[in-house]
C-alpha atoms as a PDB file:
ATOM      1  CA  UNK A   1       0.000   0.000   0.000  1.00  0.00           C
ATOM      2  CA  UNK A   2       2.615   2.499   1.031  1.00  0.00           C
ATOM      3  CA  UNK A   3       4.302   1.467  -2.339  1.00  0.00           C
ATOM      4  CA  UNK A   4       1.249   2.668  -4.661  1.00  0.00           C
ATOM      5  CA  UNK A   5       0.997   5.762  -2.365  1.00  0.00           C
ATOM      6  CA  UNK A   6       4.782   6.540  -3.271  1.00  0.00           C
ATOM      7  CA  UNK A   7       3.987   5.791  -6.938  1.00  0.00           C
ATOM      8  CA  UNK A   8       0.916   8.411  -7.055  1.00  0.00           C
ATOM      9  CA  UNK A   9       2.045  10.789  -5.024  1.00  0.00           C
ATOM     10  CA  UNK A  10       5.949  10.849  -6.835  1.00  0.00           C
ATOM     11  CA  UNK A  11       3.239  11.236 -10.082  1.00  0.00           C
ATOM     12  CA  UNK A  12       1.549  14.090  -9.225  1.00  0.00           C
ATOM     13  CA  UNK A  13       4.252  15.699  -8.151  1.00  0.00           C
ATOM     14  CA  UNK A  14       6.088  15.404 -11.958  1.00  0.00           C
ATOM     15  CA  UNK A  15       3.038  16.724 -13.028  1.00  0.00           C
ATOM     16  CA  UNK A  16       3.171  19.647 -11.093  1.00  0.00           C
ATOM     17  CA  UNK A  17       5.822  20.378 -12.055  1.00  0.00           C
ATOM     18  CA  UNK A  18       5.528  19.852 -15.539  1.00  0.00           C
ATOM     19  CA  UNK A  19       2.487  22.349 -15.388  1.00  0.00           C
ATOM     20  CA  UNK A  20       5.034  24.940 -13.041  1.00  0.00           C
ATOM     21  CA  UNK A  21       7.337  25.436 -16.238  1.00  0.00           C
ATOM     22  CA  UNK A  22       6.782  28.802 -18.075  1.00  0.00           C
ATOM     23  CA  UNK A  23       6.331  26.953 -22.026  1.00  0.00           C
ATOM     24  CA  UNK A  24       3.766  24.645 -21.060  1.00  0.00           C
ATOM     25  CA  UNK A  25       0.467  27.033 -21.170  1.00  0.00           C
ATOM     26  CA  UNK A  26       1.500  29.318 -24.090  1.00  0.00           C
ATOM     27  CA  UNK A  27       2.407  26.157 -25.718  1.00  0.00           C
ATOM     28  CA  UNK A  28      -0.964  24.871 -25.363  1.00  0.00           C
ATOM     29  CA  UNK A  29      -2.844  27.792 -26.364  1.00  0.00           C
ATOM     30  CA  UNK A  30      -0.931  27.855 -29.901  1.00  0.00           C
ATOM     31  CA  UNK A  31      -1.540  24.208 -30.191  1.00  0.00           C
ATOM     32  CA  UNK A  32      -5.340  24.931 -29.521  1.00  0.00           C
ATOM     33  CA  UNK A  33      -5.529  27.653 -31.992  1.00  0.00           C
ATOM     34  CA  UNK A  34      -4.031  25.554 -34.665  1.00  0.00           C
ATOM     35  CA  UNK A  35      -5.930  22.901 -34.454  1.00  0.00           C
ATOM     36  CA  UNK A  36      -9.503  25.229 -34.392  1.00  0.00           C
ATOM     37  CA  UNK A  37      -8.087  27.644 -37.394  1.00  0.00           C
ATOM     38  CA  UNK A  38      -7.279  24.177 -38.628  1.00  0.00           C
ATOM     39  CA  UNK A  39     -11.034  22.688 -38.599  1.00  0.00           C
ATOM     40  CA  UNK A  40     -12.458  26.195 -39.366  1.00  0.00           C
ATOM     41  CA  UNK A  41     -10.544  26.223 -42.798  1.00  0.00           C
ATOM     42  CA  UNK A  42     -11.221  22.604 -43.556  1.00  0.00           C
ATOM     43  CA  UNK A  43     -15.264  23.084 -43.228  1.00  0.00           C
ATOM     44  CA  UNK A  44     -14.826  26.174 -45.717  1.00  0.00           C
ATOM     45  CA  UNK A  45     -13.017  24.093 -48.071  1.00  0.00           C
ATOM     46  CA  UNK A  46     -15.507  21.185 -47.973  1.00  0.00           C
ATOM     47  CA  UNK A  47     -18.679  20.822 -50.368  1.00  0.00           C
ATOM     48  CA  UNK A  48     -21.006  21.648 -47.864  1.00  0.00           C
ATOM     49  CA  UNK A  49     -19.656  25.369 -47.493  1.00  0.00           C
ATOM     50  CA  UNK A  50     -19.784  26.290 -51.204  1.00  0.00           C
ATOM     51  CA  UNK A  51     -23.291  24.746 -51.835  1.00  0.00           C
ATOM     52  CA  UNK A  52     -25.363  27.217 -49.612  1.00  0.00           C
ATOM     53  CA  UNK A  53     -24.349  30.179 -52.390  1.00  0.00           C
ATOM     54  CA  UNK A  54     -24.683  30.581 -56.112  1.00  0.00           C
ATOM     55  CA  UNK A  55     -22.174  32.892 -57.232  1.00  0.00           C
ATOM     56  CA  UNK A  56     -22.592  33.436 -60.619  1.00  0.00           C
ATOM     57  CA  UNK A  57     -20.788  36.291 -62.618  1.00  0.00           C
ATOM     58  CA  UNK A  58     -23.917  37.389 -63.954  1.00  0.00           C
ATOM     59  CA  UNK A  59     -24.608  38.898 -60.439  1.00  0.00           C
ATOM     60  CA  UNK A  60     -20.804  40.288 -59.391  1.00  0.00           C
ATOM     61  CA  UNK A  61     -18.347  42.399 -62.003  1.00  0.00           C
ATOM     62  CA  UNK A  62     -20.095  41.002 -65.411  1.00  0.00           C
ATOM     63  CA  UNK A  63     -23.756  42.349 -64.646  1.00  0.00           C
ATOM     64  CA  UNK A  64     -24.200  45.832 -67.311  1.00  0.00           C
ATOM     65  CA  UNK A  65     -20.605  45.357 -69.197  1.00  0.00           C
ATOM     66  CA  UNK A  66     -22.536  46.945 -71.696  1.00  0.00           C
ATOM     67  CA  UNK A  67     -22.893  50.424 -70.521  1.00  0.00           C
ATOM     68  CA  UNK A  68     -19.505  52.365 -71.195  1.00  0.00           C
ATOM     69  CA  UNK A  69     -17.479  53.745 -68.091  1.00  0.00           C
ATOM     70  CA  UNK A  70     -17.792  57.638 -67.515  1.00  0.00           C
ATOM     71  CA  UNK A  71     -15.240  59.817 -68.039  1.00  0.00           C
ATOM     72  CA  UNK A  72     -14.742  60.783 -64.267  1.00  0.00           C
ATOM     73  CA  UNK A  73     -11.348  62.444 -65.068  1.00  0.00           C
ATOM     74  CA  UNK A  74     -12.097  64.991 -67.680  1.00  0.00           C
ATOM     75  CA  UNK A  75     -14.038  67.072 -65.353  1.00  0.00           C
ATOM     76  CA  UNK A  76     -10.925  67.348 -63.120  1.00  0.00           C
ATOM     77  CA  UNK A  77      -8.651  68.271 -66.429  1.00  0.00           C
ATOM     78  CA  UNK A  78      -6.881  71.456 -66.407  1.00  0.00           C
ATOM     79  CA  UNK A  79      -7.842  73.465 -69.696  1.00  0.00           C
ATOM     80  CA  UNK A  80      -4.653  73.645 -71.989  1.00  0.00           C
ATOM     81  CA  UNK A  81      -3.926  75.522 -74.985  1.00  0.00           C
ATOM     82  CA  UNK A  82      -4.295  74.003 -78.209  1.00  0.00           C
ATOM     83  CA  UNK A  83      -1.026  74.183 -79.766  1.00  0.00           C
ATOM     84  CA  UNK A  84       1.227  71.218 -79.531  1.00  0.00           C
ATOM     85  CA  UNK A  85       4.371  72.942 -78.605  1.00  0.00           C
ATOM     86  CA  UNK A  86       3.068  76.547 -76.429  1.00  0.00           C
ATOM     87  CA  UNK A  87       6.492  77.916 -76.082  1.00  0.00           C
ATOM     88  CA  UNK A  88       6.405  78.564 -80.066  1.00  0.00           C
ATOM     89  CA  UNK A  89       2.860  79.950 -80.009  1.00  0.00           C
ATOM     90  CA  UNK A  90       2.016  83.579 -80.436  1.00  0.00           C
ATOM     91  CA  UNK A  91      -1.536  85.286 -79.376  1.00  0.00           C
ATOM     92  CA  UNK A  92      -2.183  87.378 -82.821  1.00  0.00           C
ATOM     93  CA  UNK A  93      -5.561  88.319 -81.697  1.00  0.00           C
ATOM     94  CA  UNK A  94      -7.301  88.148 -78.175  1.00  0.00           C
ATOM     95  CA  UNK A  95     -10.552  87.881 -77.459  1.00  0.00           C
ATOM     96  CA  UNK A  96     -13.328  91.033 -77.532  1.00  0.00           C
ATOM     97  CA  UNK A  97     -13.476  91.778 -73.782  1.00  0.00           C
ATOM     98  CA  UNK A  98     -15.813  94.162 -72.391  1.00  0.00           C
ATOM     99  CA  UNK A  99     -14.042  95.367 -69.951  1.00  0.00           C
ATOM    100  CA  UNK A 100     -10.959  95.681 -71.385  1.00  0.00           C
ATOM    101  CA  UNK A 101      -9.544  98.935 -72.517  1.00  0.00           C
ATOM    102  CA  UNK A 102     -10.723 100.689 -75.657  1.00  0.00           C
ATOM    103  CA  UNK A 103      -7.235 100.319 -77.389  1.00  0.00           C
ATOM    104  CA  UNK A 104      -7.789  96.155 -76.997  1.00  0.00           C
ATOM    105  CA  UNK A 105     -11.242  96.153 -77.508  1.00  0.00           C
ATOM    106  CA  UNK A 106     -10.252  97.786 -80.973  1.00  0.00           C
ATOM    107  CA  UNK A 107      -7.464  95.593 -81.633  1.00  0.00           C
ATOM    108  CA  UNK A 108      -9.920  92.775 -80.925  1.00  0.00           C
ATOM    109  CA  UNK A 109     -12.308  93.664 -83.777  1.00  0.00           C
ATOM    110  CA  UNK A 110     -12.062  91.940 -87.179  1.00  0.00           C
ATOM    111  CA  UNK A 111     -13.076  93.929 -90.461  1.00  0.00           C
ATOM    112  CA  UNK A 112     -14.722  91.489 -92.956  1.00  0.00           C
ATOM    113  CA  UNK A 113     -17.019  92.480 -95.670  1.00  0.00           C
ATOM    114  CA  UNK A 114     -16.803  96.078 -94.913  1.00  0.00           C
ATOM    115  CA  UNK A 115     -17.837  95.654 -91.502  1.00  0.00           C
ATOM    116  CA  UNK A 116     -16.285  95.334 -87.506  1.00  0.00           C
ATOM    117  CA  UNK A 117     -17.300  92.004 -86.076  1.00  0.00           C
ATOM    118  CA  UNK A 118     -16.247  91.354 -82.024  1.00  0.00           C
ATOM    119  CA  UNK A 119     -13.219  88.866 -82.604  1.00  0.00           C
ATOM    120  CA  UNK A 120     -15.122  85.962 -80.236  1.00  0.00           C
ATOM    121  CA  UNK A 121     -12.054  83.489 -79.568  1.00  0.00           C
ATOM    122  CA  UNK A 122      -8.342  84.005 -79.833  1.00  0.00           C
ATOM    123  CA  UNK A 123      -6.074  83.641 -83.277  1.00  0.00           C
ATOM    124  CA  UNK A 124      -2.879  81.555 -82.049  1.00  0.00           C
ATOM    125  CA  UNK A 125       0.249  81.694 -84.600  1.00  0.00           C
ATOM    126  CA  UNK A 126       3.555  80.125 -84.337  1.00  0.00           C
ATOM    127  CA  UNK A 127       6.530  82.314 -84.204  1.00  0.00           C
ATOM    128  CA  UNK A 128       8.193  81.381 -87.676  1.00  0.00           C
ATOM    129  CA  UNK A 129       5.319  81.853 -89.070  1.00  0.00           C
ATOM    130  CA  UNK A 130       4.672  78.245 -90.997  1.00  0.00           C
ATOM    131  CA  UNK A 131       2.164  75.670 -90.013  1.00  0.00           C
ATOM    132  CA  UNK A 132       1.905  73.820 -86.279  1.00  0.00           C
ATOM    133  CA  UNK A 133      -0.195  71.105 -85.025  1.00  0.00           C
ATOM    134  CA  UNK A 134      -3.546  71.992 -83.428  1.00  0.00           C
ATOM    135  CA  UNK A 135      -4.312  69.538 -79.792  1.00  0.00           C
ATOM    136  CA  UNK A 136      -7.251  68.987 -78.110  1.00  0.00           C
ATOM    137  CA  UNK A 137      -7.729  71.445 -75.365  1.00  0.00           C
ATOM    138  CA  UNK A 138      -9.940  69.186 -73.435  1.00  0.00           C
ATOM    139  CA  UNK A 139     -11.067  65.258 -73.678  1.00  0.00           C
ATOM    140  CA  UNK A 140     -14.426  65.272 -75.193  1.00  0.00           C
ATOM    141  CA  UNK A 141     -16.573  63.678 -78.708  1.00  0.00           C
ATOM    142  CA  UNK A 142     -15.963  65.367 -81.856  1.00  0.00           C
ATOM    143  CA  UNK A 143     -19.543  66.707 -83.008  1.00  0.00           C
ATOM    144  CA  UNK A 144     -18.972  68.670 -86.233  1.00  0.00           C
ATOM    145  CA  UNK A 145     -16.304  68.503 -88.530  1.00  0.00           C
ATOM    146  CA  UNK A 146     -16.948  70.819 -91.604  1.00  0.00           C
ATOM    147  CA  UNK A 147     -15.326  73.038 -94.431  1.00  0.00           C
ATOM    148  CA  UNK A 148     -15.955  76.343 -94.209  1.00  0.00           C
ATOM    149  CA  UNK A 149     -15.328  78.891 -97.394  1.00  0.00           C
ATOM    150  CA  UNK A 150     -14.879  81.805 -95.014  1.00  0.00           C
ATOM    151  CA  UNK A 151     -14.137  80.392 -91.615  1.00  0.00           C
ATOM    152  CA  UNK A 152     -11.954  77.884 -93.164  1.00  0.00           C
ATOM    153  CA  UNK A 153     -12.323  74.126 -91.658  1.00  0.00           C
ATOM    154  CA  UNK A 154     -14.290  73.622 -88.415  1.00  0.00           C
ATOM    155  CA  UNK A 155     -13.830  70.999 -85.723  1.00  0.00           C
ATOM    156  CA  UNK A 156     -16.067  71.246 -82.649  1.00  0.00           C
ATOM    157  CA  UNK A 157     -16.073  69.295 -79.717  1.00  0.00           C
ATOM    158  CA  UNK A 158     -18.490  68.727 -77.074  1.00  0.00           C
ATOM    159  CA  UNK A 159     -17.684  68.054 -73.196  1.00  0.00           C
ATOM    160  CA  UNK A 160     -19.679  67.710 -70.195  1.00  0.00           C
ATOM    161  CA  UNK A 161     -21.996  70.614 -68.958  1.00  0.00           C
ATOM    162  CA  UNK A 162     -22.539  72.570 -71.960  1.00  0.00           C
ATOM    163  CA  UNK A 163     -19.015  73.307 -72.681  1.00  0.00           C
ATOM    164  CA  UNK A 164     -18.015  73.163 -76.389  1.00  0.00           C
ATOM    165  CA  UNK A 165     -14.561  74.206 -77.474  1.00  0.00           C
ATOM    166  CA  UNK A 166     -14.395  74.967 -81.368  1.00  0.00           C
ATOM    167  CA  UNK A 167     -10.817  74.985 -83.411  1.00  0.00           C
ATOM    168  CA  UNK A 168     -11.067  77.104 -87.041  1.00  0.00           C
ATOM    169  CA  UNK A 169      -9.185  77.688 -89.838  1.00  0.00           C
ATOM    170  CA  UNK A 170      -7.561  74.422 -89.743  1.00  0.00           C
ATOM    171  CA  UNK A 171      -6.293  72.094 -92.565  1.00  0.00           C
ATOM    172  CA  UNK A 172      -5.350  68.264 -93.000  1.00  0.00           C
ATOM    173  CA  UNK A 173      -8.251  67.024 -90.155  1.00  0.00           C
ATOM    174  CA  UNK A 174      -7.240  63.846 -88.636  1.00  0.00           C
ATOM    175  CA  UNK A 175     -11.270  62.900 -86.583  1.00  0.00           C
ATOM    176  CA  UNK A 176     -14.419  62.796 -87.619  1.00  0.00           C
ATOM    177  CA  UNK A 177     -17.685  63.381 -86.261  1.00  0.00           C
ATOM    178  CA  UNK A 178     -17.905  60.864 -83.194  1.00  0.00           C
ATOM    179  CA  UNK A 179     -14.381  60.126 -82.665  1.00  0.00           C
ATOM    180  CA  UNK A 180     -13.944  60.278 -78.703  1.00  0.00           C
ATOM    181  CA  UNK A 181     -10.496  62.713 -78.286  1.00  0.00           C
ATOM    182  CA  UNK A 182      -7.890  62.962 -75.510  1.00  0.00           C
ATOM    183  CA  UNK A 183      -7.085  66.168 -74.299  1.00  0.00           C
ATOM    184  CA  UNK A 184      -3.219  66.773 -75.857  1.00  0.00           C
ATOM    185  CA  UNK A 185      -4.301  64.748 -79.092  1.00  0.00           C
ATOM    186  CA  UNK A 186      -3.962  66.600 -82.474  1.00  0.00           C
ATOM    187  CA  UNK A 187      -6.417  66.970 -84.570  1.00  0.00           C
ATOM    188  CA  UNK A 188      -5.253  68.902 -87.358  1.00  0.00           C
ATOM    189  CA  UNK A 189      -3.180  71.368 -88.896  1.00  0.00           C
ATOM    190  CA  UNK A 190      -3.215  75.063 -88.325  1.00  0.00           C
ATOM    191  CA  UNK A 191      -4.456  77.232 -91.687  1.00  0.00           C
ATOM    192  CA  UNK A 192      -5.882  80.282 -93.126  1.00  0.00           C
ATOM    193  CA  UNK A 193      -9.341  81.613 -93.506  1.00  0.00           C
ATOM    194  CA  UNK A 194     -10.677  84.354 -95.252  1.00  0.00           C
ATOM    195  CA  UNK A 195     -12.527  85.793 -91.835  1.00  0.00           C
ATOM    196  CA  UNK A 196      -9.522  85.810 -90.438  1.00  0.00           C
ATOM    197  CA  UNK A 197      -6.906  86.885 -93.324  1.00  0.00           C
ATOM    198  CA  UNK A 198      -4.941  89.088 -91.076  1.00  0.00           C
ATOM    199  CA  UNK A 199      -3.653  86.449 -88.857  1.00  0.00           C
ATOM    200  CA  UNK A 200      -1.977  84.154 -91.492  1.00  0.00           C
ATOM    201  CA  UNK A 201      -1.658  80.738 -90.767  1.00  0.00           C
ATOM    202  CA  UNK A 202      -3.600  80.245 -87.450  1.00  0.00           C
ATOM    203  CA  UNK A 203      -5.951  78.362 -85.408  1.00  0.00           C
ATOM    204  CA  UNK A 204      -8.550  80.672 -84.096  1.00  0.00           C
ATOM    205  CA  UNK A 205      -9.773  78.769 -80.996  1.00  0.00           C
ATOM    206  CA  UNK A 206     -13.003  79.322 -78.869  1.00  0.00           C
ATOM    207  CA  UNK A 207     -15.076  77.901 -75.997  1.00  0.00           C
ATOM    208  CA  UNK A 208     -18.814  78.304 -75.694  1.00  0.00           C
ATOM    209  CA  UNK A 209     -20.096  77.415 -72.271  1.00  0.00           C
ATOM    210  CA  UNK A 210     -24.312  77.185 -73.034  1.00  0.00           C
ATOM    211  CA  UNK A 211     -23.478  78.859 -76.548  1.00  0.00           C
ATOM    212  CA  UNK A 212     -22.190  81.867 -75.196  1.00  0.00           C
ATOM    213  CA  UNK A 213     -18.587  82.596 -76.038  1.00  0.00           C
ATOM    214  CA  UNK A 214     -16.293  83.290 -73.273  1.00  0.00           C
ATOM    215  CA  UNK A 215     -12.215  84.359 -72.680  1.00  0.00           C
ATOM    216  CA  UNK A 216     -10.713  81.241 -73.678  1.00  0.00           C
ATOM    217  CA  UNK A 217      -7.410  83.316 -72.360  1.00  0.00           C
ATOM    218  CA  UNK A 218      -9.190  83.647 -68.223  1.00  0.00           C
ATOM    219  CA  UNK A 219      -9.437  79.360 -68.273  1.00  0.00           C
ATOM    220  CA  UNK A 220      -5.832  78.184 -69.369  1.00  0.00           C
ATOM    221  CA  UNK A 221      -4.126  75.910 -67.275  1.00  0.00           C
ATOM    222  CA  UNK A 222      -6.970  76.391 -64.814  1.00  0.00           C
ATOM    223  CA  UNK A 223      -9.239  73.430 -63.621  1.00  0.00           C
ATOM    224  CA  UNK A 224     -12.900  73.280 -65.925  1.00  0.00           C
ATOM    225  CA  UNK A 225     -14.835  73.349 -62.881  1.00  0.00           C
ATOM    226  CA  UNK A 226     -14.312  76.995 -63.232  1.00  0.00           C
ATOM    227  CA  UNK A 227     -15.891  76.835 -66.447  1.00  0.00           C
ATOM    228  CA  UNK A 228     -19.077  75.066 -65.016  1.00  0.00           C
ATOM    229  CA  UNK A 229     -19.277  78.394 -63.173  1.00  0.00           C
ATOM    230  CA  UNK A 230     -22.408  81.083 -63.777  1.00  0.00           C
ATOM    231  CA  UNK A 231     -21.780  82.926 -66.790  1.00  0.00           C
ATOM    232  CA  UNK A 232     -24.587  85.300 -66.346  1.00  0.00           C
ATOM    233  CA  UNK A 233     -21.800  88.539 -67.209  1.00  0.00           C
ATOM    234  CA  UNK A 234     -21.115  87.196 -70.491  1.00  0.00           C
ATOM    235  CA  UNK A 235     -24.010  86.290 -71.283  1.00  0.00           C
ATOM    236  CA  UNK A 236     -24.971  90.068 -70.520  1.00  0.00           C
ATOM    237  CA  UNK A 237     -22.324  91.511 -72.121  1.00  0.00           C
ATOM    238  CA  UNK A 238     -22.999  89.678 -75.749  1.00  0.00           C
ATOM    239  CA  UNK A 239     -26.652  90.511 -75.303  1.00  0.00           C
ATOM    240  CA  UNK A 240     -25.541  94.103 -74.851  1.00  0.00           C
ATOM    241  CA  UNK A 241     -23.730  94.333 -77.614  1.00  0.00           C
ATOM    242  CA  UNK A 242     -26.015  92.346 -79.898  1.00  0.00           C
ATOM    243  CA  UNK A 243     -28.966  95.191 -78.560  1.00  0.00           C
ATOM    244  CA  UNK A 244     -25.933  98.028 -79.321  1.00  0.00           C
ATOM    245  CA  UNK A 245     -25.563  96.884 -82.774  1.00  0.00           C
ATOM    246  CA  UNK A 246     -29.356  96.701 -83.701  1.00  0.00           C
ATOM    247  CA  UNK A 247     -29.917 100.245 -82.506  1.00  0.00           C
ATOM    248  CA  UNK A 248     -27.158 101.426 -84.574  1.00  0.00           C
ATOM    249  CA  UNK A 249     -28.390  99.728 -87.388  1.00  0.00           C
ATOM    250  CA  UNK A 250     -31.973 101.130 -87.060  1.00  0.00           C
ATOM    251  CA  UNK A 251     -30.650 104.640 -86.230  1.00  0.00           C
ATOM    252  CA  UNK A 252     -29.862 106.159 -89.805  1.00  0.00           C
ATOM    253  CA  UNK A 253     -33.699 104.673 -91.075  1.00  0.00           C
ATOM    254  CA  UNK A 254     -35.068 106.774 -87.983  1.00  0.00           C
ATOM    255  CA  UNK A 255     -32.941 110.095 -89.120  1.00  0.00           C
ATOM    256  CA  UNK A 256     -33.669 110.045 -92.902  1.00  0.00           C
ATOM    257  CA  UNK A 257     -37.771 109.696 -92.198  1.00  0.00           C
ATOM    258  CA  UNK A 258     -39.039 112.923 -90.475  1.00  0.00           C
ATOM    259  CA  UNK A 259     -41.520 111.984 -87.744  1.00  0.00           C
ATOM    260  CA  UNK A 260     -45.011 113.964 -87.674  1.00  0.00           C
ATOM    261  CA  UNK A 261     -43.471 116.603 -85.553  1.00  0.00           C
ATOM    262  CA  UNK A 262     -41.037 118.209 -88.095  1.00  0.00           C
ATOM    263  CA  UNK A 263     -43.905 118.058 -90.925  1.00  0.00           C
ATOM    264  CA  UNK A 264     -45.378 121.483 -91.663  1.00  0.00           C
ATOM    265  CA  UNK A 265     -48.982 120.683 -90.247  1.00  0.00           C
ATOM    266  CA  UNK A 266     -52.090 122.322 -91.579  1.00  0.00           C
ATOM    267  CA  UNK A 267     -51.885 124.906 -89.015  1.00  0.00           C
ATOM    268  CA  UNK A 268     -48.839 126.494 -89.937  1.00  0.00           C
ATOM    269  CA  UNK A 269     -49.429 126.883 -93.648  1.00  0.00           C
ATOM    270  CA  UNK A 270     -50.364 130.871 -93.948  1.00  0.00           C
ATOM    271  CA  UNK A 271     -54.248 131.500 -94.744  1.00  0.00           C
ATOM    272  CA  UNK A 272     -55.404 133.246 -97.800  1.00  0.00           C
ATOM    273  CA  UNK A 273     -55.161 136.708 -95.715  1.00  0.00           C
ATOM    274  CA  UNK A 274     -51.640 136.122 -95.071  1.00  0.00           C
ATOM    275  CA  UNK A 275     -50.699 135.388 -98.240  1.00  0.00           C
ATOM    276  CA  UNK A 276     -52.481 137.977-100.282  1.00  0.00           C
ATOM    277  CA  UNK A 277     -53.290 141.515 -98.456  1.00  0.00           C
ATOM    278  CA  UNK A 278     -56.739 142.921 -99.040  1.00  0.00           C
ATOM    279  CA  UNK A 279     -57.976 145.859-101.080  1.00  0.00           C
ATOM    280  CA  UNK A 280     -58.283 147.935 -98.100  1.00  0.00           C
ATOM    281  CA  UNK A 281     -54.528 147.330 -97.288  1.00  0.00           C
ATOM    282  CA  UNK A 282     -53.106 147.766-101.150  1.00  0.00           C
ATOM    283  CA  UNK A 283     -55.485 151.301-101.899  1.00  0.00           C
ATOM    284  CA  UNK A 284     -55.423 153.361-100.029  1.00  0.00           C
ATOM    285  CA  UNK A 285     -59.350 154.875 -99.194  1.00  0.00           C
ATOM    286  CA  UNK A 286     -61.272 158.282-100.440  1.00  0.00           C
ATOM    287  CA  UNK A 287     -60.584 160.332 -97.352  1.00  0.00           C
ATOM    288  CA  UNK A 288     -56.658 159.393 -96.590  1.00  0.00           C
ATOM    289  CA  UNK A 289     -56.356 160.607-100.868  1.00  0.00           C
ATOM    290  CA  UNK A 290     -58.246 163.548-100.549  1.00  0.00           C
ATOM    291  CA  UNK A 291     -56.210 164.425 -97.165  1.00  0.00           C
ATOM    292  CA  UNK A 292     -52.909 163.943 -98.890  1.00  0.00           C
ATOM    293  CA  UNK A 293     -54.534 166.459-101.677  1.00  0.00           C
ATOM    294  CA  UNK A 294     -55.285 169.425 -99.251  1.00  0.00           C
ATOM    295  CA  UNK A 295     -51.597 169.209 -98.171  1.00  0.00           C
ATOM    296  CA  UNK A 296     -49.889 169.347-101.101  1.00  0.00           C
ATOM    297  CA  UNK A 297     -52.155 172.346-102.110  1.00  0.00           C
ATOM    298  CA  UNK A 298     -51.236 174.322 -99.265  1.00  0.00           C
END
């Protein structure tokens, strides 16, 4: 008896003091995580896992491939001139500003056909003179593409919010109407135009936010959320001037008619008795003569 009491108690002593070293619990905690990250990733891997869910790709990333992607970074483009190299362009004519001074607002008028028309973009040249590649100021879908006898050829580009930038007097065209452009990609090659004779071989280049035209020259290498801004002034301003030019127009018609006021009226013409004196006034009567006759006799 005292022999089995040895034997248990000299075995629970080794197991105390297996349990007193410091590895023992740590070392059973890893082995307890491993073995339930162990079981966890075997039931995800099994059959059973998979069956409860129908992923199909029809209901993840290949549901509406159809619809085309949106151009989410052309509204955070910076508006850039469109001349391929910038350093070699040359601003021949800026762009009618009303409140500019009166010595640019005449420079910025263009005679054509024996008239002074508001120059409504701005006329870039190269400094040599000869030809230069016209870019795409902003990404956007090419709309109109068209030869022009006095403007010369016209490409016109749409973008997002009403904002159209147009690019004249152009030659050798390199899109068509539809092509989707890349802001920096050329489109053609700078030309002449009739309307624009004075400024040699150019690219006259304008931007219409809601069809009116505005200072392509106030927007470079600024973002075209400033663009999207109200436009109310401009819109003013060219509805000013249109009103200005009508009332000049209908200003000589209103001087060569006389109006009612400066027509003789019936009133002033002279009456018969104004015109012609009466008897009484030409002859004189029988007692002035006979008067006059007494004083000559005496």
């Amino acid at each position: 008896m005292r022999e089995e009491e040895n034997k248990r108690s000299s075995q629970s002593s080794s197991v105390k003091r297996f349990f007193q070293k410091r590895w023992v619990f740590p070392a059973i905690y890893i082995a307890s995580a491993a073995i339930i990250l162990t079981a966890v990733l075997w039931y995800q891997s099994s059959d059973n896992a998979t069956d409860k869910y129908d992923y199909e790709s029809s209901d993840l990333t290949g549901k509406k491939n159809d619809t085309p992607a949106l151009e989410v970074n052309s509204s955070l483009e910076n508006l850039k001139m469109p001349v391929k190299d910038p350093m070699d362009a040359v601003v021949k004519m800026e762009f009618y500003d009303f409140k500019a001074s009166e010595e640019k607002q005449e420079a910025a008028l263009v005679f054509y056909n024996n008239t002074y028309v508001p120059h409504t973009g701005v006329d870039f040249t190269s400094k040599d003179g000869e030809t230069f590649e016209v870019v795409s100021a902003l990404s956007g879908t090419v709309t109109r593409v068209e030869e022009d006898a006095t403007l010369g050829n016209v490409i016109e580009i749409e973008h997002d919010k009403g904002i159209v930038t147009q690019y004249q007097s152009v030659k050798d065209v390199k899109v068509e109407v539809g092509d989707k452009v890349k802001q920096g990609q050329v489109l053609a090659m700078a030309g002449q135009s009739l309307f624009g004779e004075e400024s040699g071989t150019h690219v006259h280049f304008e931007i219409r936010k809601d069809g009116v035209a505005v200072n392509p020259t106030k927007f470079f290498n600024k973002p075209v959320s400033d663009l999207h801004e109200d436009t109310t002034t401009e819109q003013r301003s060219e509805n000013n001037m249109k009103q200005q030019m009508i009332e000049e127009e209908e200003a000589p018609a209103k001087e060569e008619t006389p109006s009612k006021e400066e027509a003789p009226s019936k009133d002033e013409t002279p009456s018969k008795d104004e015109k012609t004196p009466s008897k009484d006034e030409e002859t004189p009567s029988e007692d002035e003569s006979s008067e006059s006759k007494e004083k000559t006799n005496s």
